[in-house]
C-alpha atoms as a PDB file:
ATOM      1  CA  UNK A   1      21.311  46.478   0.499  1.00  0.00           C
ATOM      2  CA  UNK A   2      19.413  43.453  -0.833  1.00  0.00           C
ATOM      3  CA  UNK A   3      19.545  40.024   0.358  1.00  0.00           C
ATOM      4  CA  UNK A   4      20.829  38.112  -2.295  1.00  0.00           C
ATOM      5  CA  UNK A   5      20.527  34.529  -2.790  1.00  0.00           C
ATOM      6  CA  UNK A   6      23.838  33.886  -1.789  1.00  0.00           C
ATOM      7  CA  UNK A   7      23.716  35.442   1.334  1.00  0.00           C
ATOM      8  CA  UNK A   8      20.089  34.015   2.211  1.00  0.00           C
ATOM      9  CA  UNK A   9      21.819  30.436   1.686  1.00  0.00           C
ATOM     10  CA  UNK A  10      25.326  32.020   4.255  1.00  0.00           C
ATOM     11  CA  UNK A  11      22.894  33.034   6.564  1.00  0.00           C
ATOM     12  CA  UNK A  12      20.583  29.799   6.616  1.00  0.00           C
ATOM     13  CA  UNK A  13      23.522  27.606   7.173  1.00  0.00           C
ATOM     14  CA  UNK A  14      25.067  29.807   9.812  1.00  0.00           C
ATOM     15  CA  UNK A  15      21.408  30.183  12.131  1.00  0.00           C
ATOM     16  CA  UNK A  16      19.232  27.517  11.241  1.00  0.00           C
ATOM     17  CA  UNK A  17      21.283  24.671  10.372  1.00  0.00           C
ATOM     18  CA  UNK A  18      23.245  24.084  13.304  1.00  0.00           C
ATOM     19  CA  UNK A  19      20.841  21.395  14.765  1.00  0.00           C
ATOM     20  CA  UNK A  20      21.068  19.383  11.932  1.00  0.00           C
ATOM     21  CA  UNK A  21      22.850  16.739  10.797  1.00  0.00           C
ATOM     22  CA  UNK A  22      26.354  17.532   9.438  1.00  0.00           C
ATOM     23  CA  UNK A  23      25.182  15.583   6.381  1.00  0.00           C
ATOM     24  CA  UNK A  24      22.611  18.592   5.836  1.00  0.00           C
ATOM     25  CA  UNK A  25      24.769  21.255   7.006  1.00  0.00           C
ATOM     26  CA  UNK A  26      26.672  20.474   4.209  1.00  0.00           C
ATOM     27  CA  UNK A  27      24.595  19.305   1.398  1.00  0.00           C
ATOM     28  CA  UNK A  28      21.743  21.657   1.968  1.00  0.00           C
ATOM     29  CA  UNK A  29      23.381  24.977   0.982  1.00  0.00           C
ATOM     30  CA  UNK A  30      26.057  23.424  -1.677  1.00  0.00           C
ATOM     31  CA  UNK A  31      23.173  22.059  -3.523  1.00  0.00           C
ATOM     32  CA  UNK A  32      21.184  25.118  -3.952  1.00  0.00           C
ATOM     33  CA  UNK A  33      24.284  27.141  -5.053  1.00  0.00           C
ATOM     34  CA  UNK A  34      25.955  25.217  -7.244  1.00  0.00           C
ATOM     35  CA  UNK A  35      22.090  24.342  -9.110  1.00  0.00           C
ATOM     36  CA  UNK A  36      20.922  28.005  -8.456  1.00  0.00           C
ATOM     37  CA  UNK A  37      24.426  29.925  -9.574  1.00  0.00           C
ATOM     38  CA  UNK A  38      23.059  31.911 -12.111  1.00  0.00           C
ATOM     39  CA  UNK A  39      20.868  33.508  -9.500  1.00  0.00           C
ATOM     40  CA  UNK A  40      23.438  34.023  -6.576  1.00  0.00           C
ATOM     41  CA  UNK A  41      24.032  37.132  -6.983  1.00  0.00           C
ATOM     42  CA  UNK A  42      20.161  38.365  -6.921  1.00  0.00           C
ATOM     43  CA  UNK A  43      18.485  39.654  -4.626  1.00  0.00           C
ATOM     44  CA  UNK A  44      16.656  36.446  -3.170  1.00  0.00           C
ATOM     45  CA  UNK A  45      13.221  38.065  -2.703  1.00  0.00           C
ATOM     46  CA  UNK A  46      13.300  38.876  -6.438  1.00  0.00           C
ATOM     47  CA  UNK A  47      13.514  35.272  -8.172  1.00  0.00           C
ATOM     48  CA  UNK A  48      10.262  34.117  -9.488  1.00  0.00           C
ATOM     49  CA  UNK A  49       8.088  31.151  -9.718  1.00  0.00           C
ATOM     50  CA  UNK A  50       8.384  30.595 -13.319  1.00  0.00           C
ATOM     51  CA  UNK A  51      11.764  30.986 -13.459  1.00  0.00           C
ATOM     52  CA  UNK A  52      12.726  28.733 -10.898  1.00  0.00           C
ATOM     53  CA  UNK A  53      10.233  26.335 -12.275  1.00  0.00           C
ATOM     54  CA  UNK A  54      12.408  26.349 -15.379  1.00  0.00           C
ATOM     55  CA  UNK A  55      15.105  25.975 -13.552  1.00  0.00           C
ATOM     56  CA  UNK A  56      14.293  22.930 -11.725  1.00  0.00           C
ATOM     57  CA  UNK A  57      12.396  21.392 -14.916  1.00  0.00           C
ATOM     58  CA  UNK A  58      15.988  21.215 -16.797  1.00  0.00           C
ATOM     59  CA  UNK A  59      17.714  19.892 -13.421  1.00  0.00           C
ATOM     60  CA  UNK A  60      14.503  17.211 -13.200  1.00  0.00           C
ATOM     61  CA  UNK A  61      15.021  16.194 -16.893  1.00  0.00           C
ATOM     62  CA  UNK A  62      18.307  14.243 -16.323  1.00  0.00           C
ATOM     63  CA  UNK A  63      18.186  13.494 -12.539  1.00  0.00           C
ATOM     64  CA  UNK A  64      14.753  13.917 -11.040  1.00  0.00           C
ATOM     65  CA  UNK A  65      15.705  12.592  -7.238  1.00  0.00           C
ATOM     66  CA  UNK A  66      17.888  15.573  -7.446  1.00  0.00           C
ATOM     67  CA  UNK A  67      15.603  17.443  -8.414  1.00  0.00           C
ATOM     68  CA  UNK A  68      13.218  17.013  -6.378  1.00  0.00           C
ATOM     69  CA  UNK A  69      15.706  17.016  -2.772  1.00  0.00           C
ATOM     70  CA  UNK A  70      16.771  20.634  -4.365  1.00  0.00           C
ATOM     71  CA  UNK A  71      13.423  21.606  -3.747  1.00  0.00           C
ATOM     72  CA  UNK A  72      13.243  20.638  -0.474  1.00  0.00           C
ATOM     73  CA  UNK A  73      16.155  21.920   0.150  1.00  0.00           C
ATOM     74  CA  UNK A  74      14.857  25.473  -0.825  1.00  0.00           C
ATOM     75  CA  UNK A  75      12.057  25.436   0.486  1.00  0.00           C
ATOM     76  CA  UNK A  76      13.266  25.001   4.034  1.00  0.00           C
ATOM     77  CA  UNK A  77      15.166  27.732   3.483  1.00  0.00           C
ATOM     78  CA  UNK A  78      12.674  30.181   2.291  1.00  0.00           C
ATOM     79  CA  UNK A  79      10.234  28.977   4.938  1.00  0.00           C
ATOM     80  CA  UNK A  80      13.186  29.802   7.290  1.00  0.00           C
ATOM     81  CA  UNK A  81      13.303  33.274   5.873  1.00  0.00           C
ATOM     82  CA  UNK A  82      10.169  34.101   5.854  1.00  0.00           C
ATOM     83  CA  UNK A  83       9.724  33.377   9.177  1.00  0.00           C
ATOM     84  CA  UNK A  84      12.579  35.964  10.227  1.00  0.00           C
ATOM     85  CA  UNK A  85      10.544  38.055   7.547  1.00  0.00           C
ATOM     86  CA  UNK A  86      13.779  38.356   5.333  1.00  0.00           C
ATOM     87  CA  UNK A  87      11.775  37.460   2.281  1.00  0.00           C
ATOM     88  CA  UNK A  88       7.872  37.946   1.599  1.00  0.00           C
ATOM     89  CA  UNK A  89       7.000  34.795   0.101  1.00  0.00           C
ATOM     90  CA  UNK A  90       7.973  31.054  -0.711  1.00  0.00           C
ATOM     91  CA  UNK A  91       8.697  30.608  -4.175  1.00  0.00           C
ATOM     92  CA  UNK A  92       9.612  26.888  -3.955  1.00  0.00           C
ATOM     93  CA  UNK A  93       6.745  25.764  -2.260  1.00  0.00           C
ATOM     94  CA  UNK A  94       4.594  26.509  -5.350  1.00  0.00           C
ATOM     95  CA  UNK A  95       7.342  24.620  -7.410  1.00  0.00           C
ATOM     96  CA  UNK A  96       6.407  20.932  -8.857  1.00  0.00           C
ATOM     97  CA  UNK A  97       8.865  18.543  -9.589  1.00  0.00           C
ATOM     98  CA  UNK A  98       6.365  15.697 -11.500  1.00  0.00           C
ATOM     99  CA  UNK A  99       6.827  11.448 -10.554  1.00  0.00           C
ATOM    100  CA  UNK A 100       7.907  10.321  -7.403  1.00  0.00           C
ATOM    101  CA  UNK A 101      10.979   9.180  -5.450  1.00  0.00           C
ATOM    102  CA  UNK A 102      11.156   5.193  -6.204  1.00  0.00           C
ATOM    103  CA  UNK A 103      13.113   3.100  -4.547  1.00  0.00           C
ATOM    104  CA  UNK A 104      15.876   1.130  -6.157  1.00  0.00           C
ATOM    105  CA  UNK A 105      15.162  -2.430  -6.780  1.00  0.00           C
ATOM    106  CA  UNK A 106      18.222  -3.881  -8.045  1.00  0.00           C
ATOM    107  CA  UNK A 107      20.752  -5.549  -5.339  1.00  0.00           C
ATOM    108  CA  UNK A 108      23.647  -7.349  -5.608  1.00  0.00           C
ATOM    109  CA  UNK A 109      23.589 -10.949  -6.619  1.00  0.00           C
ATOM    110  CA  UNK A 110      26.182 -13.156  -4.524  1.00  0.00           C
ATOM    111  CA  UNK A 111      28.320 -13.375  -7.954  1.00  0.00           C
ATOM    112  CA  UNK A 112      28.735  -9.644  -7.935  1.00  0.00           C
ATOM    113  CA  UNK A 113      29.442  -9.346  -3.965  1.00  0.00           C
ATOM    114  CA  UNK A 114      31.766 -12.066  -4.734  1.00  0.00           C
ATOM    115  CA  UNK A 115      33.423 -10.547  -7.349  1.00  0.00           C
ATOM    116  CA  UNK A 116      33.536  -7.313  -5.584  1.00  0.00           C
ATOM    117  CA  UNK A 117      35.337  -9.060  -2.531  1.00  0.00           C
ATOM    118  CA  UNK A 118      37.835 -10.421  -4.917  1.00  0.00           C
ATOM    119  CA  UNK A 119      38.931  -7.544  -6.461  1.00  0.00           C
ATOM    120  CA  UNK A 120      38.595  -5.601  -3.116  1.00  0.00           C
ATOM    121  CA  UNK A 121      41.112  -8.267  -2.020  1.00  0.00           C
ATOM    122  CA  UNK A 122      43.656  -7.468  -4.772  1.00  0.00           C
ATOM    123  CA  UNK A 123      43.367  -3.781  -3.747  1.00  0.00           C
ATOM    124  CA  UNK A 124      46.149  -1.992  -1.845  1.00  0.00           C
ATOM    125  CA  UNK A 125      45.331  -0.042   1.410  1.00  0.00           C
ATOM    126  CA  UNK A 126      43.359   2.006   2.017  1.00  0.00           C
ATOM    127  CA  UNK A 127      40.808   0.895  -0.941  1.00  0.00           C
ATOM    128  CA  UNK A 128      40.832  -2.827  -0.375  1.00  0.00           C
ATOM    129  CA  UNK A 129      39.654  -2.985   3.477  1.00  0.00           C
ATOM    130  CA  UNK A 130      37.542   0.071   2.482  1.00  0.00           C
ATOM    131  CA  UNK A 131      35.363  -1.785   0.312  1.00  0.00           C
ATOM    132  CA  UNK A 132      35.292  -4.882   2.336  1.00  0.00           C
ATOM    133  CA  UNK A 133      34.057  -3.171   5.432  1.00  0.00           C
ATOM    134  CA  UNK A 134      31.294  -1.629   3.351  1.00  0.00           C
ATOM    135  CA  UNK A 135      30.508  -5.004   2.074  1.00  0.00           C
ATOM    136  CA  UNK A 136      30.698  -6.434   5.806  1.00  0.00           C
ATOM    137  CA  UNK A 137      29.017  -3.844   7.191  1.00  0.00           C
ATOM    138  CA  UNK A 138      26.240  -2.673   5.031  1.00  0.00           C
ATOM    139  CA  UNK A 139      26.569   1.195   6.152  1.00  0.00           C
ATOM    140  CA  UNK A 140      26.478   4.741   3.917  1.00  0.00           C
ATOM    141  CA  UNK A 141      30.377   5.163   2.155  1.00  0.00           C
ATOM    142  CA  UNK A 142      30.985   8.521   4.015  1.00  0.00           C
ATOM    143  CA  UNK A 143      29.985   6.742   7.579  1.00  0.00           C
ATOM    144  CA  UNK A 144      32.447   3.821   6.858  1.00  0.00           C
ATOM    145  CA  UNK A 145      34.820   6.486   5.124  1.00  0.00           C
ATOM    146  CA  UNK A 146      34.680   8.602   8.659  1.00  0.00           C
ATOM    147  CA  UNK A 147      34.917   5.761  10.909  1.00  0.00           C
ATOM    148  CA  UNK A 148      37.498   6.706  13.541  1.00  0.00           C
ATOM    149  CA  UNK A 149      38.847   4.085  16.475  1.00  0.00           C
ATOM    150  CA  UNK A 150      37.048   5.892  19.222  1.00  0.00           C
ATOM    151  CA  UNK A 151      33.978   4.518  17.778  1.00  0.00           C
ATOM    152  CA  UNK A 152      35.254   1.016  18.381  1.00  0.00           C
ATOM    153  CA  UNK A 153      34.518  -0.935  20.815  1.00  0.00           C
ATOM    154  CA  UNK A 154      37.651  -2.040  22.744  1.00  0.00           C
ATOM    155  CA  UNK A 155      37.021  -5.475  22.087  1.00  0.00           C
ATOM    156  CA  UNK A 156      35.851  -4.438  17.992  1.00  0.00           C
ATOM    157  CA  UNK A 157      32.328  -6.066  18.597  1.00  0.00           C
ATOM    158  CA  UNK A 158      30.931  -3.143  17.587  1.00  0.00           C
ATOM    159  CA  UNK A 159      31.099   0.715  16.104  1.00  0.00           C
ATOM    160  CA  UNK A 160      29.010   3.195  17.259  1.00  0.00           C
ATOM    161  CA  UNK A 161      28.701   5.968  14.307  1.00  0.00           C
ATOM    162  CA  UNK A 162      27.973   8.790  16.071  1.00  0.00           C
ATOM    163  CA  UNK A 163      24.608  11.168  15.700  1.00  0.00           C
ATOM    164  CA  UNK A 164      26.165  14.042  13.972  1.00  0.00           C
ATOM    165  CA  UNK A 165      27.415  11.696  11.361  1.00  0.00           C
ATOM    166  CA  UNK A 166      24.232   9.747  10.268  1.00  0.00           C
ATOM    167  CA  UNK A 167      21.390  10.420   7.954  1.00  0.00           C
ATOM    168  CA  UNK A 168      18.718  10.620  10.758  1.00  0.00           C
ATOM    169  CA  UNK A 169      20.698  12.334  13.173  1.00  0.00           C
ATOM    170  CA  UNK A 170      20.786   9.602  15.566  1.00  0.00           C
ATOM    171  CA  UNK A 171      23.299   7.695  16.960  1.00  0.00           C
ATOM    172  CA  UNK A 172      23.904   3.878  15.346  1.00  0.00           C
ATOM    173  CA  UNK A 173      25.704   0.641  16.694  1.00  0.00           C
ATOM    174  CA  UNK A 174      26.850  -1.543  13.936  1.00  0.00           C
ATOM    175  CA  UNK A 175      28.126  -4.854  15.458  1.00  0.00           C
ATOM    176  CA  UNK A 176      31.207  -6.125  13.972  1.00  0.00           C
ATOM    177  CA  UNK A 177      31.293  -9.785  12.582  1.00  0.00           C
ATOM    178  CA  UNK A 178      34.812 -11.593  12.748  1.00  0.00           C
ATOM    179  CA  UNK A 179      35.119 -11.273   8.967  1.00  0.00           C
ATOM    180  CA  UNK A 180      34.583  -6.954   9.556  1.00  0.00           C
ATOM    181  CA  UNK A 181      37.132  -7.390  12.689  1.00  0.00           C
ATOM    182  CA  UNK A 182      39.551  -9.171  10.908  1.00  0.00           C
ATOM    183  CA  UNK A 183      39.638  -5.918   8.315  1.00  0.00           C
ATOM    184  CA  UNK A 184      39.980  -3.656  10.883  1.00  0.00           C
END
């Protein structure tokens, strides 16, 4: 019975992802099967360098970030596998995705937040106070989107987002201005 890619990626996410971040736990293996599907159902130790390469090249083309946190994504896993000895060799850590990440310049100017807090304003519940209290608070979407009233500080000072729910895997107070209180 060969170990296929799809159950290389089950079996990854099972065993080695469970001390990280629920953020990874989930993005990790969705990425690489829904980029990789044409290869799911081979046997993972067979896919090759070039053809991967090819792979990733056409992903890289239109969105090269994603490209290039696929690959990372991949090559954890392999490196995971290959440690067990599941697989003999890494193919994505010969892979190159060319450039490199660049940070995004472009912010909000205080017209836009404006207008954004005016139209937020005109918004029904739940979207209205959704996008205010990522205005007011400055966190990820999914963390404010997950927020739950535990978090929140009896007197709504502050919000603790717990570890398992941020990008580093660490816990995070976020104090509460009156404007962000006044939404909740």
């Amino acid at each position: 019975d060969a170990l296929t890619l799809d159950v290389l990626i089950e079996r990854w996410a099972a065993m080695a992802l469970r001390e990280h971040s629920e953020t990874y736990r989930r993005e990790g293996p969705q990425r690489i099967r829904y980029n990789f599907q044409q290869f799911l159902n081979r046997p993972a130790q067979s896919l090759t360098v070039s053809e991967l390469q090819a792979r990733l090249d056409e992903i890289a083309e239109q969105h090269p970030t994603t490209a290039r946190r696929l690959q990372a994504y991949a090559r954890a896993m392999y490196a995971w596998a290959v440690k067990r000895q599941l697989v003999e060799d890494n193919p994505f850590s010969r892979l190159i995705v060319e450039g490199r990440e660049v940070s995004r310049d472009r912010v909000l100017t205080d017209e836009e937040t404006g207008e954004i807090w005016r139209a937020a304003g005109q918004m029904a519940y739940p979207f209205g106070p959704f996008f205010r209290l990522l205005l007011l608070t400055l966190q990820r979407r999914a963390e404010v989107a997950e927020m739950r009233w535990e978090e929140i500080s009896p007197d709504l000072t502050t919000w603790t987002i717990p570890a398992t729910r941020t990008k580093n895997s660490r816990a995070h107070i976020v104090h509460l201005s009156k404007p962000a209180r006044h939404v909740l």
